[in-house]
N, C-alpha and C. Protein backbone atom coordinates (compact mmCIF):
# COMPACT_ATOMS: atom_id res chain seq x y z
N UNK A 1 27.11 -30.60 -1.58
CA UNK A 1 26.09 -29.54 -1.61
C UNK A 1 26.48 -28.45 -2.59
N UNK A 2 25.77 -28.15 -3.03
CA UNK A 2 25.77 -26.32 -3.82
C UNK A 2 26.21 -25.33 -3.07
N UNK A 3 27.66 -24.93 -4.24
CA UNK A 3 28.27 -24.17 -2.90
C UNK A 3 27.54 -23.19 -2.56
N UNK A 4 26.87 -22.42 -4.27
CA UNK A 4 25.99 -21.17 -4.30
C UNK A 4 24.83 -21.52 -2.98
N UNK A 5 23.99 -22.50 -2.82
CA UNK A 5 23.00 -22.82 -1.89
C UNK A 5 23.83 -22.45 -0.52
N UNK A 6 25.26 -23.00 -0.53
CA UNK A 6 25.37 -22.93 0.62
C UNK A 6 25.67 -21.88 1.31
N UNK A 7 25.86 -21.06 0.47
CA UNK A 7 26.63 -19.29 0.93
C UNK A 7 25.51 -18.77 0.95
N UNK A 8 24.16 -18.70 0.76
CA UNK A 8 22.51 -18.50 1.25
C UNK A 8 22.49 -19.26 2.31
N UNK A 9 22.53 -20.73 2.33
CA UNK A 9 22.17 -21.37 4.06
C UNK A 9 23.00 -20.64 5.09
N UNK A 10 23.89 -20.11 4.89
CA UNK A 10 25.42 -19.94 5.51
C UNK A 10 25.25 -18.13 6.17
N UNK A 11 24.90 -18.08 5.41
CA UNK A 11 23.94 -16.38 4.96
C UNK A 11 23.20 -16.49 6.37
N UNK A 12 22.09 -17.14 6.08
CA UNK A 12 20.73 -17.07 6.83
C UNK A 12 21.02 -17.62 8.13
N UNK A 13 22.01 -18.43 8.27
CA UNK A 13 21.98 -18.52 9.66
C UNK A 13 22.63 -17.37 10.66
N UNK A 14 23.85 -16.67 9.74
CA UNK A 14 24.48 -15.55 10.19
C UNK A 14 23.57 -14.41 10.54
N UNK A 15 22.46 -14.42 9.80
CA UNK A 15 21.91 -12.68 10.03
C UNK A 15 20.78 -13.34 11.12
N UNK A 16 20.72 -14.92 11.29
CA UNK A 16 19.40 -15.10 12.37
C UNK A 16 20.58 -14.62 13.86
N UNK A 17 21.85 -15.71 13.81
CA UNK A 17 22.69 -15.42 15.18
C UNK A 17 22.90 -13.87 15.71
N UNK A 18 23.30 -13.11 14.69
CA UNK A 18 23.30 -11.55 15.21
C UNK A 18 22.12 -10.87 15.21
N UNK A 19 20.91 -11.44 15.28
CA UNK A 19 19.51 -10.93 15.34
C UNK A 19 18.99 -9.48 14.85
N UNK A 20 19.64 -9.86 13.31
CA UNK A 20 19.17 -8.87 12.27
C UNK A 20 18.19 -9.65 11.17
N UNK A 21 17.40 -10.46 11.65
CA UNK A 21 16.12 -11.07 11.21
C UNK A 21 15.71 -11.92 12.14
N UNK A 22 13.82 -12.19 12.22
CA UNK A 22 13.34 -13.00 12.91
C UNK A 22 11.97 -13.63 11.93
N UNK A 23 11.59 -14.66 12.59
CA UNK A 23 10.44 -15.49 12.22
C UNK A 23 11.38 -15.68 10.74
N UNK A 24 9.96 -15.64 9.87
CA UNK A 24 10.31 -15.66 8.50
C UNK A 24 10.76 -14.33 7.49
N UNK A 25 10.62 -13.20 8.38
CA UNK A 25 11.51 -11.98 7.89
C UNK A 25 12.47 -12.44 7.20
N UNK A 26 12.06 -11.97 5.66
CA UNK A 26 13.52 -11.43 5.09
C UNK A 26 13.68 -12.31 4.05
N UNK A 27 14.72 -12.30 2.81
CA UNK A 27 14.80 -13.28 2.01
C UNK A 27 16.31 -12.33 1.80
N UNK A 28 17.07 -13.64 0.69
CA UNK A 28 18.34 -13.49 -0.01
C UNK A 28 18.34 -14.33 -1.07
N UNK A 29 19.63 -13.62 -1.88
CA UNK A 29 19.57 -14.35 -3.30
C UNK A 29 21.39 -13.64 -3.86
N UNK A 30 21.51 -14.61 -4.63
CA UNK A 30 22.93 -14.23 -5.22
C UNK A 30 22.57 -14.63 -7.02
N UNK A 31 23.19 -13.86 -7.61
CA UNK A 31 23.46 -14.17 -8.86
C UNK A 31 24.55 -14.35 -9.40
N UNK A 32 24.73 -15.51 -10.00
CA UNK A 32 25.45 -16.66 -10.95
C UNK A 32 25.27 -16.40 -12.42
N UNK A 33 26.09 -15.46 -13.34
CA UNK A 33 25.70 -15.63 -14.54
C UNK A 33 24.59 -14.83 -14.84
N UNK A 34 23.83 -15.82 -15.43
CA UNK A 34 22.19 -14.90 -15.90
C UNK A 34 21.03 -15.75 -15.30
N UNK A 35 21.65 -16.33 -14.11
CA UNK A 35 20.76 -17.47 -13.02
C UNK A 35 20.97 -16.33 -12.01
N UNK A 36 19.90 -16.51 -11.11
CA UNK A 36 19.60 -16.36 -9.67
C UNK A 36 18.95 -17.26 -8.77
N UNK A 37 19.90 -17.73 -7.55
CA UNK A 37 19.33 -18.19 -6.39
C UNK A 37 19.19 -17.32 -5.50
N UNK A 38 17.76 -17.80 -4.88
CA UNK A 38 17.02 -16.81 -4.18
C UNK A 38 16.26 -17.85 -3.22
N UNK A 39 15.96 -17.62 -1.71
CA UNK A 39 14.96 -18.34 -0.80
C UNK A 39 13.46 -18.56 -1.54
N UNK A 40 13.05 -19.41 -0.92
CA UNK A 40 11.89 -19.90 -1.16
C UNK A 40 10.72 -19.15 0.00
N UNK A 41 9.88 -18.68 -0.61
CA UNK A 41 8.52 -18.37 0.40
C UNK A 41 8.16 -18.95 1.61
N UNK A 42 8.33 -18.24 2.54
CA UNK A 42 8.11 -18.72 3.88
C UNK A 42 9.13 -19.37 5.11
N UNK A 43 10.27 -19.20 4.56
CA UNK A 43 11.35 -19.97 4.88
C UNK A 43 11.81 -18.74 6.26
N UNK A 44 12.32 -20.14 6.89
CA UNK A 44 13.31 -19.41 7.88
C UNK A 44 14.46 -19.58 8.77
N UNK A 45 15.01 -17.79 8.31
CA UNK A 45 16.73 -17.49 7.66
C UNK A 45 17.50 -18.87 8.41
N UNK A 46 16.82 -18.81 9.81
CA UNK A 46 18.01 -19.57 10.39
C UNK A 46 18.41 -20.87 10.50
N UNK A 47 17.32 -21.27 9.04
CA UNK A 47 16.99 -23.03 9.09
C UNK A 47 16.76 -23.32 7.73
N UNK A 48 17.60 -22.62 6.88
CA UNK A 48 17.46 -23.00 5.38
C UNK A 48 18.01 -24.44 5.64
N UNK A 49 17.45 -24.59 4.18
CA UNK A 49 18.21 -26.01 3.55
C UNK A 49 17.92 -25.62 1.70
N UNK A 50 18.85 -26.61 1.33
CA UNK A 50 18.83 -27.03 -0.44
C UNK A 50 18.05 -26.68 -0.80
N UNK A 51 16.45 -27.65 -0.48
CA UNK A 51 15.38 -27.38 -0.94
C UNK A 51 14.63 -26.00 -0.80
N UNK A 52 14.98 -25.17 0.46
CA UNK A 52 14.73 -23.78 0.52
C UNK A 52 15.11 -22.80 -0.56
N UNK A 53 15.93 -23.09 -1.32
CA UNK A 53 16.51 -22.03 -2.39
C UNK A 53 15.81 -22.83 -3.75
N UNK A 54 15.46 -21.61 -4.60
CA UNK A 54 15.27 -22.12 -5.94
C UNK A 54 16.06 -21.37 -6.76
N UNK A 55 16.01 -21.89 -7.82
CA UNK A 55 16.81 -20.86 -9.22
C UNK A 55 16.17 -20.40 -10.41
N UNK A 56 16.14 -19.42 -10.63
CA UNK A 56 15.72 -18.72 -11.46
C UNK A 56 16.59 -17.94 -12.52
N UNK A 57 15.92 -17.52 -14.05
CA UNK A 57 16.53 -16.34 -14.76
C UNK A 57 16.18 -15.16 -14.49
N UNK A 58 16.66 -14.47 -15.24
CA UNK A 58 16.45 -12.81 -14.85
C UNK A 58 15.46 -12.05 -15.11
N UNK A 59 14.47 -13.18 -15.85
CA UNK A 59 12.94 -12.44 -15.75
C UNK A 59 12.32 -13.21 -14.86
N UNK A 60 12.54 -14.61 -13.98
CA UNK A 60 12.18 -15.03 -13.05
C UNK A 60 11.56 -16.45 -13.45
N UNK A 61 11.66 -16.82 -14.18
CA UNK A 61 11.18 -18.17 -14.80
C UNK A 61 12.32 -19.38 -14.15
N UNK A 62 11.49 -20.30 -13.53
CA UNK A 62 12.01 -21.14 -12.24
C UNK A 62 12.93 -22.38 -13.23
N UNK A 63 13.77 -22.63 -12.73
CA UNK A 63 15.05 -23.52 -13.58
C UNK A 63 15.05 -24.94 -12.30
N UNK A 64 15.06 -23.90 -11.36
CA UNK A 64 15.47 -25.41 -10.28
C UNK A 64 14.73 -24.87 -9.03
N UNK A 65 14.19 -26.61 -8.11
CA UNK A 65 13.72 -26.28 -7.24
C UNK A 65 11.91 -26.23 -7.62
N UNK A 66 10.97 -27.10 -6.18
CA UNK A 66 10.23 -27.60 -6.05
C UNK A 66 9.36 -26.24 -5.74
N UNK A 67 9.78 -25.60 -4.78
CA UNK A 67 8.84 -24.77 -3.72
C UNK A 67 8.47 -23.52 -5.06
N UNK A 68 7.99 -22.72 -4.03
CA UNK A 68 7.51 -21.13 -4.48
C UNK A 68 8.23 -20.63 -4.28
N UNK A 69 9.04 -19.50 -5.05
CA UNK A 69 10.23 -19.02 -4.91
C UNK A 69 9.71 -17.45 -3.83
N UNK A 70 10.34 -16.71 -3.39
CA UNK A 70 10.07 -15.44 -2.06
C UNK A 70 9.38 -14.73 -3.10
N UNK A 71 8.20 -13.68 -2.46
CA UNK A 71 7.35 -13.07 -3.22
C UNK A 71 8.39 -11.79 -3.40
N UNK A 72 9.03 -11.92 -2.58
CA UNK A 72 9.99 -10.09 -3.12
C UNK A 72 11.03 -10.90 -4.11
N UNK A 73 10.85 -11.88 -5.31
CA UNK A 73 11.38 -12.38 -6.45
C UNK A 73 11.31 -11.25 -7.15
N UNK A 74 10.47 -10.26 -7.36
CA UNK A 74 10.61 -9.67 -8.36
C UNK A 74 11.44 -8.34 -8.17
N UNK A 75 11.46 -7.76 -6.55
CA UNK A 75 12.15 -6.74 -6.23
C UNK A 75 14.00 -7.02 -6.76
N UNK A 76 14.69 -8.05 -5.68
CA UNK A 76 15.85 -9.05 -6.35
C UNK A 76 15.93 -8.85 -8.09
N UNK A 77 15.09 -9.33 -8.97
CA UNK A 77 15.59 -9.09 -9.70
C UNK A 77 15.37 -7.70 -10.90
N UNK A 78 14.59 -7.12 -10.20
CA UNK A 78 14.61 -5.69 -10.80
C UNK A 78 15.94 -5.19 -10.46
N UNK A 79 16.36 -5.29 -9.16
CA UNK A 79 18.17 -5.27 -8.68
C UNK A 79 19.33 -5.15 -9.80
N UNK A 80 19.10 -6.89 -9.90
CA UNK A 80 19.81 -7.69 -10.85
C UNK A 80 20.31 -7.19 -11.48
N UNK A 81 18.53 -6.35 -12.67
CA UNK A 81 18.54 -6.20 -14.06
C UNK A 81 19.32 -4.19 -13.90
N UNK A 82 19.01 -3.69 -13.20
CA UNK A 82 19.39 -2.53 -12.87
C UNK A 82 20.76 -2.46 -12.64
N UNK A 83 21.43 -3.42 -12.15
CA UNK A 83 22.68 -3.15 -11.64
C UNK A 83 23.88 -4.56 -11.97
N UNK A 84 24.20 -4.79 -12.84
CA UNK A 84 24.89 -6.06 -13.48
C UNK A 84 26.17 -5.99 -12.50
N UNK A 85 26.51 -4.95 -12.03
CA UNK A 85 27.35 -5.72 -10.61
C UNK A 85 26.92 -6.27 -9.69
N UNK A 86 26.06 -6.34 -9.35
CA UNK A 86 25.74 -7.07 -7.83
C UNK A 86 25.35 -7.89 -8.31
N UNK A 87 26.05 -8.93 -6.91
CA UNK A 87 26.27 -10.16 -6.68
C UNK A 87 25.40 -10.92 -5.65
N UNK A 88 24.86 -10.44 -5.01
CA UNK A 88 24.22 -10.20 -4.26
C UNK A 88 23.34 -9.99 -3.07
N UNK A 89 22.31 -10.04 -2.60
CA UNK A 89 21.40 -9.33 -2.04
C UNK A 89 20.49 -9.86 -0.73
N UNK A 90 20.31 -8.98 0.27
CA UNK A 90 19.61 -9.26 1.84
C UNK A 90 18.53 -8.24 1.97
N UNK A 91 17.75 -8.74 1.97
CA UNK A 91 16.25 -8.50 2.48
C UNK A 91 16.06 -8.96 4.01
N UNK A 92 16.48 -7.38 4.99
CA UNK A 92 15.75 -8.01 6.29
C UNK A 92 15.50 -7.10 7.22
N UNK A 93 14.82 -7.78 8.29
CA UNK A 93 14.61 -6.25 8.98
C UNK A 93 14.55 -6.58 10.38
N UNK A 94 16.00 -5.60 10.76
CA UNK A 94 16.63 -5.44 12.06
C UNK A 94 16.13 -5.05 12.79
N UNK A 95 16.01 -4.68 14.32
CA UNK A 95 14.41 -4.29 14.93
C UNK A 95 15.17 -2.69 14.78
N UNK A 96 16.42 -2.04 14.83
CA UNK A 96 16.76 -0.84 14.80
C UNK A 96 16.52 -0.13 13.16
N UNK A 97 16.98 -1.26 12.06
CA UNK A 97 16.81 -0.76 11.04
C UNK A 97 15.72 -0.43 10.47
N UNK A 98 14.47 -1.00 11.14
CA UNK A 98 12.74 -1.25 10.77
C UNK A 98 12.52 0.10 11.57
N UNK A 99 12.92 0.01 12.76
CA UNK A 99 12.72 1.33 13.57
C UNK A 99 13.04 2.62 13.11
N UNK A 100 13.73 2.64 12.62
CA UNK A 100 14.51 3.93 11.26
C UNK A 100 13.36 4.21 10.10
N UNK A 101 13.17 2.49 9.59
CA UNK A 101 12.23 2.91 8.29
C UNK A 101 11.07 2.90 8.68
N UNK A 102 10.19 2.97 10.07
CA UNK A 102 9.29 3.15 10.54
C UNK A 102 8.63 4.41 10.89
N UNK A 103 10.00 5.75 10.85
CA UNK A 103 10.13 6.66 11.76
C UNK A 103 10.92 7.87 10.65
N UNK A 104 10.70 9.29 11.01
CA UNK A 104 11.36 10.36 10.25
C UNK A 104 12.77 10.40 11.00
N UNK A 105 13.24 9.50 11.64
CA UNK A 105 14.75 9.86 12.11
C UNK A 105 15.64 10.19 10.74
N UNK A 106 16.28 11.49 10.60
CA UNK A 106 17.26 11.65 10.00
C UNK A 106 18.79 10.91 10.75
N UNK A 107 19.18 10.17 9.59
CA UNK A 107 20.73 9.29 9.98
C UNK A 107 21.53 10.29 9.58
N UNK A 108 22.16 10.19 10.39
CA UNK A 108 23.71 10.28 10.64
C UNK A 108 24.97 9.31 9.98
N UNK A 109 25.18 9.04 9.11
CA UNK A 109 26.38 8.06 8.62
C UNK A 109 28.16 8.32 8.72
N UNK A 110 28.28 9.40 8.62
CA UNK A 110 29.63 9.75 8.76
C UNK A 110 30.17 9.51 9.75
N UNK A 111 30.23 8.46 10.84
CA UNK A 111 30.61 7.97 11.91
C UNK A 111 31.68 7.47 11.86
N UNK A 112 32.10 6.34 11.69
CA UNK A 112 33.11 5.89 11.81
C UNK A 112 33.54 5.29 10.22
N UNK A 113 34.70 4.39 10.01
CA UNK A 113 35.32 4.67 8.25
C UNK A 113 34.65 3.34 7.79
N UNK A 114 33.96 2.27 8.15
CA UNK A 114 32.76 1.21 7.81
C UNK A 114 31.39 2.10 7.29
N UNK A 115 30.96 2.97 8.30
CA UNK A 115 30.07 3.49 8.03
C UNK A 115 30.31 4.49 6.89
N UNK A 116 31.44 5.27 6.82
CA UNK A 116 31.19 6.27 5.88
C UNK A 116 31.29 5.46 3.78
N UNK A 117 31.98 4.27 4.55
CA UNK A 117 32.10 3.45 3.15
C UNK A 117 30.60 3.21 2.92
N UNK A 118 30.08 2.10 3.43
CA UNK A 118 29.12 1.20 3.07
C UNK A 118 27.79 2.54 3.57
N UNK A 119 27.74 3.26 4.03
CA UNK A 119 26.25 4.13 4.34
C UNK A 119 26.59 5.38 3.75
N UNK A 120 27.63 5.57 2.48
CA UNK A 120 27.97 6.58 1.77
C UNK A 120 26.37 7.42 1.71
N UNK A 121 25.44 6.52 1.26
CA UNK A 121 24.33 7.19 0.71
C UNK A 121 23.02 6.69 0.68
N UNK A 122 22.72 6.55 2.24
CA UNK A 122 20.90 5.57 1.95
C UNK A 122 20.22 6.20 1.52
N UNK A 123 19.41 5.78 1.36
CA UNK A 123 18.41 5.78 0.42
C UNK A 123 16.54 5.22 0.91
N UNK A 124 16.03 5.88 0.71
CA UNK A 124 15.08 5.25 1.62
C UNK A 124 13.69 5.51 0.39
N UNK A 125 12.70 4.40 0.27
CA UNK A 125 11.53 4.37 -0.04
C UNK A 125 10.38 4.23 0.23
N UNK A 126 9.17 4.56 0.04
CA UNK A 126 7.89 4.71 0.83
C UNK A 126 7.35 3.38 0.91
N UNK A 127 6.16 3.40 2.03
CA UNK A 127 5.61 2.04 2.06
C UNK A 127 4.54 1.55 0.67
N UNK A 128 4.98 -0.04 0.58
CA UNK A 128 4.28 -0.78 -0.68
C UNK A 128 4.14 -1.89 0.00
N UNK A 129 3.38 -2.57 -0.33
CA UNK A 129 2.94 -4.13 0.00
C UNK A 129 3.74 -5.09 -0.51
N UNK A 130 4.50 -5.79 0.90
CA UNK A 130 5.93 -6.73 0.29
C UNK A 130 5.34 -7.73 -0.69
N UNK A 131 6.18 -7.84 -2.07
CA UNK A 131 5.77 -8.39 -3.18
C UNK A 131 4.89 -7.77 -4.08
N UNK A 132 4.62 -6.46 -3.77
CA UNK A 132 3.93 -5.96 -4.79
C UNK A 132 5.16 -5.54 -5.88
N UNK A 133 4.72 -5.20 -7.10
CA UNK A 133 5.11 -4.76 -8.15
C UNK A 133 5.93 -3.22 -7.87
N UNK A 134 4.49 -2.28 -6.88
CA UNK A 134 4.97 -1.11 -6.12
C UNK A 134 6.03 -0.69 -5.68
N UNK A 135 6.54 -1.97 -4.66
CA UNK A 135 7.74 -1.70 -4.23
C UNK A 135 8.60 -2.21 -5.20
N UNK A 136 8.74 -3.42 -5.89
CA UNK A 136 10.08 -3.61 -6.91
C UNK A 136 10.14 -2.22 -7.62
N UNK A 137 9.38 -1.60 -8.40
CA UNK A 137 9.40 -0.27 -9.12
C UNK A 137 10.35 0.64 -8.18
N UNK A 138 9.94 0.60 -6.99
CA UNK A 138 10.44 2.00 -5.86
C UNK A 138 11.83 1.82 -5.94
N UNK A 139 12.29 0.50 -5.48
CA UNK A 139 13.32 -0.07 -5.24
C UNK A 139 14.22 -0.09 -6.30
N UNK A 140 13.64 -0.39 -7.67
CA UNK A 140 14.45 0.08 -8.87
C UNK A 140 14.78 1.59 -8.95
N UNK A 141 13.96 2.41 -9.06
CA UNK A 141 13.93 3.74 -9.25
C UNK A 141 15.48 4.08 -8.74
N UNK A 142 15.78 3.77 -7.63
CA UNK A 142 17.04 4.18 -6.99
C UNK A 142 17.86 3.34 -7.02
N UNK A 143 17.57 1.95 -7.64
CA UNK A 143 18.85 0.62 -7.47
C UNK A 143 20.18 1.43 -7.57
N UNK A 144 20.36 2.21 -8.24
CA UNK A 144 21.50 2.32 -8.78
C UNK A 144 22.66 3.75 -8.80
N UNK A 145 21.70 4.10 -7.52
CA UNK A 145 22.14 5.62 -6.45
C UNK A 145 22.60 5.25 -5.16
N UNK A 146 22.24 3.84 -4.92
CA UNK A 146 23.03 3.24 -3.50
C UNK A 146 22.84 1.94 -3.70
N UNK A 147 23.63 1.51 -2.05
CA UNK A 147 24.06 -0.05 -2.23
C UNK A 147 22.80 -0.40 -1.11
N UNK A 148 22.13 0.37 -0.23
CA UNK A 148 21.51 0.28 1.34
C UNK A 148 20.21 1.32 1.12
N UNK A 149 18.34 0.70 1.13
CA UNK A 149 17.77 0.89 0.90
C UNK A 149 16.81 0.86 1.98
N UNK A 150 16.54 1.78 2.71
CA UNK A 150 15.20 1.75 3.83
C UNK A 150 14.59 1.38 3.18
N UNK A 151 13.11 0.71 3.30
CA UNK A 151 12.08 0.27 2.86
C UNK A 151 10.95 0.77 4.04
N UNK A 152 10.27 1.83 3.92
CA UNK A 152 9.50 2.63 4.31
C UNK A 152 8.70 1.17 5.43
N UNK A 153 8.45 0.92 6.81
CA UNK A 153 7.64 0.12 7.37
C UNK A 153 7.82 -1.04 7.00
N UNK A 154 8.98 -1.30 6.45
CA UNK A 154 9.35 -3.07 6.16
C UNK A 154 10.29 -3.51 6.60
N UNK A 155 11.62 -2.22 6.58
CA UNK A 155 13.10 -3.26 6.77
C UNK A 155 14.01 -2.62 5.63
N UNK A 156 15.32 -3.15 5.51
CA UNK A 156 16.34 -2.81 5.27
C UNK A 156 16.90 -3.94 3.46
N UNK A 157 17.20 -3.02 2.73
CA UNK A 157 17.56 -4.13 1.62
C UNK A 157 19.18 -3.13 1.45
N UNK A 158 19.76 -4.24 1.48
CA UNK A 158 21.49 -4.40 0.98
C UNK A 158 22.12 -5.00 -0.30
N UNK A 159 22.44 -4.91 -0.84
CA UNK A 159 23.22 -5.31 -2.21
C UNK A 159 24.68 -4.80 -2.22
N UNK A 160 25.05 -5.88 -2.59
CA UNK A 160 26.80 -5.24 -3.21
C UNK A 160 27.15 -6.65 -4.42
N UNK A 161 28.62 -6.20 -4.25
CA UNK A 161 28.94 -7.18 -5.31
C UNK A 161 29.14 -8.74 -5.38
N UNK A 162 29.10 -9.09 -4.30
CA UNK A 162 28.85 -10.06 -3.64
C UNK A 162 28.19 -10.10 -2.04
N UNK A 163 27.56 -11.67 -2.19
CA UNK A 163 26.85 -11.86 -0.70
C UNK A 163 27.47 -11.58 0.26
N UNK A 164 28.89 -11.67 0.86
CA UNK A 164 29.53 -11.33 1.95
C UNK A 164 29.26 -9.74 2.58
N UNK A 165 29.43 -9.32 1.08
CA UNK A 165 29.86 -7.75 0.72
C UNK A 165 28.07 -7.12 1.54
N UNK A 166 27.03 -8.02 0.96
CA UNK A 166 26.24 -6.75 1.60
C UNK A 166 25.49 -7.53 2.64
N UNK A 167 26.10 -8.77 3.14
CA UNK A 167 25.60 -9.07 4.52
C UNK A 167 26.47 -8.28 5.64
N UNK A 168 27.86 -7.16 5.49
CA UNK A 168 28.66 -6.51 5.52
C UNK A 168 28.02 -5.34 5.81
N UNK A 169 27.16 -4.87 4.65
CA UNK A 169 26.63 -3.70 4.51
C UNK A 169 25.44 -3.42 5.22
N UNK A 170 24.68 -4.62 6.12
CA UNK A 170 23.64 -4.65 6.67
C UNK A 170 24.11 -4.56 8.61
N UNK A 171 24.94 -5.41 8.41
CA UNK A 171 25.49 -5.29 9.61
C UNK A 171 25.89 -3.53 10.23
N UNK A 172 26.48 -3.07 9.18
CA UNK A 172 27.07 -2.11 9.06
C UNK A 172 25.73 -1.23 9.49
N UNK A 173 24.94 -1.20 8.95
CA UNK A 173 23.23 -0.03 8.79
C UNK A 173 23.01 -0.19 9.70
N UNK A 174 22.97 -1.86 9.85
CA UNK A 174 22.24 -1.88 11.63
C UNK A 174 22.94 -1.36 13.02
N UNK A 175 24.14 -1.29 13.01
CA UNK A 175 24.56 -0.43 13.98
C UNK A 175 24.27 1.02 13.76
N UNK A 176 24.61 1.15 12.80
CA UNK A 176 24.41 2.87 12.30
C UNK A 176 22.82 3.40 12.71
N UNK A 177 21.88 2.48 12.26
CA UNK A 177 20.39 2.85 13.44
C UNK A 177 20.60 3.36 14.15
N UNK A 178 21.36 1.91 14.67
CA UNK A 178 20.91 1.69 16.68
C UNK A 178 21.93 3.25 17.29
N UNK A 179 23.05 3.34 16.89
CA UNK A 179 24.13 4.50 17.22
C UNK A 179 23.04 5.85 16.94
N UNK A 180 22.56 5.96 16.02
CA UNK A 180 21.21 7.18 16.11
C UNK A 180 20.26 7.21 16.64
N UNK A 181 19.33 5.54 17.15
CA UNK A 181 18.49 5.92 17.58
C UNK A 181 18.70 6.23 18.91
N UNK A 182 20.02 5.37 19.49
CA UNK A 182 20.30 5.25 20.88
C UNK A 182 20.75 6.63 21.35
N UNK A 183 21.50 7.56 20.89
CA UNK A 183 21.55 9.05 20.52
C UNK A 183 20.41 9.58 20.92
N UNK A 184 19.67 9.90 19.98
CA UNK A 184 18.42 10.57 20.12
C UNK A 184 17.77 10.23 21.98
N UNK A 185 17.66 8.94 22.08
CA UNK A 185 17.13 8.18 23.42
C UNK A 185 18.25 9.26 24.28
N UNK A 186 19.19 9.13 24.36
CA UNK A 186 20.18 9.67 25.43
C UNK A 186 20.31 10.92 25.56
N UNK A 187 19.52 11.43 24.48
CA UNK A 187 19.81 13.10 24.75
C UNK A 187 21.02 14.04 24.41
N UNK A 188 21.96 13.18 23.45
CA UNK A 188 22.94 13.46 22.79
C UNK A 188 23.34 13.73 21.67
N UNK A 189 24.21 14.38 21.04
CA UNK A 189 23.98 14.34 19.87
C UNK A 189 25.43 13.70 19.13
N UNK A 190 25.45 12.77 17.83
CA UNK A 190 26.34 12.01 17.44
C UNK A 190 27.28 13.15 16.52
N UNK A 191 28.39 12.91 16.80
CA UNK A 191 29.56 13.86 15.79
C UNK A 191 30.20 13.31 14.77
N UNK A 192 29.47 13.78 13.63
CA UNK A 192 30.17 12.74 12.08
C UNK A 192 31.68 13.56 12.09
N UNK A 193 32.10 13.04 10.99
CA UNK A 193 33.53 13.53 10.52
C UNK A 193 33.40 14.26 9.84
N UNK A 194 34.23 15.33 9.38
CA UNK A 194 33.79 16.57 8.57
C UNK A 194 33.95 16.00 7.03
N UNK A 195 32.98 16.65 6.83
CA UNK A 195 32.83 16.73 4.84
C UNK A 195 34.08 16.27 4.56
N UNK A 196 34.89 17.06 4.60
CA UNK A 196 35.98 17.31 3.40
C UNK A 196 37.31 16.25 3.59
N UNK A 197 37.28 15.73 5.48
CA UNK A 197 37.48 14.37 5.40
C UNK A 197 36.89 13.34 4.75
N UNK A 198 36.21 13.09 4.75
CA UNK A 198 34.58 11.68 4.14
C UNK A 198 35.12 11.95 2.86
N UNK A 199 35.34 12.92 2.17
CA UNK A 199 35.78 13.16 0.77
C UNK A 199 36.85 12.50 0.83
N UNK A 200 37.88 13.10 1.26
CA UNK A 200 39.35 12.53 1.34
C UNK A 200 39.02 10.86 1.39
N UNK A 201 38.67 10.26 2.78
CA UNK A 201 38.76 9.20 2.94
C UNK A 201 37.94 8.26 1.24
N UNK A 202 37.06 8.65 0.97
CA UNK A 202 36.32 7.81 0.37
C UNK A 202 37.01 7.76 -1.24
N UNK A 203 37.46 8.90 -1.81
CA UNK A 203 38.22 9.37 -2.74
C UNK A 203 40.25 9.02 -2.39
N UNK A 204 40.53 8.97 -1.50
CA UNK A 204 42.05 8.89 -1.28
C UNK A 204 42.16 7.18 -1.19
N UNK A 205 41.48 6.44 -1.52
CA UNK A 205 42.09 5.16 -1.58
C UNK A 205 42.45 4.54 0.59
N UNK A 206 41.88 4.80 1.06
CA UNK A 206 41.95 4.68 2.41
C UNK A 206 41.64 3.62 2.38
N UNK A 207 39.90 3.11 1.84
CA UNK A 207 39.86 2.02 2.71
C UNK A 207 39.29 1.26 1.43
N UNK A 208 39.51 -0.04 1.12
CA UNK A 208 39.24 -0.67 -0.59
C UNK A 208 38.23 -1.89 0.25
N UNK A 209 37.47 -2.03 -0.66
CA UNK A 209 36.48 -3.37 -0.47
C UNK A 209 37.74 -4.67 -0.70
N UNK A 210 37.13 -5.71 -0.50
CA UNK A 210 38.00 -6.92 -0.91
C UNK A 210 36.68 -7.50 -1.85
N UNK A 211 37.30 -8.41 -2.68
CA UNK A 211 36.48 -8.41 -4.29
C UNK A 211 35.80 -9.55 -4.37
């Protein structure tokens, strides 16, 4: 099998088991070079196969693979083209993280030293019609001010430098929700770490990605 295919099948079954996607919610894609594999339209996460992924270049012109490639093809690679590090990318939506981009909850990230890494700086964009042009534009506008992107009434998009890295970074958001929204519900209020720690930590070499 394709190993690239398989670290997408491998992908999609992981974010269906921790139920940070359902039905056909959501797509992923990694880039190889000046290729991208990316899910196919309609697919679902927790039952890919081979034929579910197609490949594409970086303006989106199909190389491999039968099906219709995911209509948020063009968001992915506005990504891509914006950000030549990432490796990449998860499109999905957690019922806490949808609940966030559904809602004016101000987050809280400075929680714990996962969160203050990977939720350094969300980022959030207004609602567009998934696969419109609208949202790839939105989604560019900021590609490259964060790694973790609300999507106004849709869900949650992650990127890093590799697939591990921001199926990592999603996991990561989605607790960080639920820890705010569940907060708010309880009548409590969550205590980040002070500024000038979060500085230290994020600047002092504390805590390093693995590559």
């Amino acid at each position: 099998m394709d190993q690239l295919k398989q670290q997408i099948i491998e992908a999609g079954q992981g974010i269906m088991d921790k139920g940070l996607t359902w039905g056909t919610s959501g797509n992923i894609s990694l880039r190889h070079g000046d290729r991208v594999w990316i899910t196919a339209s309609g697919t679902v996460m927790g039952s890919l196969t081979e034929d579910d992924i197609i490949v594409c270049d970086l303006e989106g012109n199909q190389a491999e693979g039968t099906r219709k490639p995911s209509k948020e093809t063009g968001m992915h690679l506005q990504v891509y083209r914006k950000r030549p590090d990432v490796g990449g990318i998860v499109h999905s939506s957690p019922f806490f993280g949808t609940l966030c981009a559904c809602s004016d909850i101000p987050l809280k990230t400075n929680l714990f030293i996962e969160s203050m890494y990977y939720d350094a700086n969300i980022l959030s964009v207004p609602y567009f019609h998934a696969g419109s042009k609208g949202l790839a534009d939105a989604v560019a506008e900021v590609a490259d001010r964060t790694n973790i992107i609300l999507m106004g009434n849709h869900g949650l998009l992650a990127y890093d430098t590799n697939l591990k890295e921001a199926l990592t970074a999603l996991e990561i958001t989605e607790q960080v929700c639920r820890m705010n929204v569940l907060s708010r519900m309880g009548g409590f209020s969550l205590k980040e770490v002070e500024p000038e720690m979060v500085r230290e930590f994020l600047t002092g070499g504390y805590y390093k990605k693995r590559p």
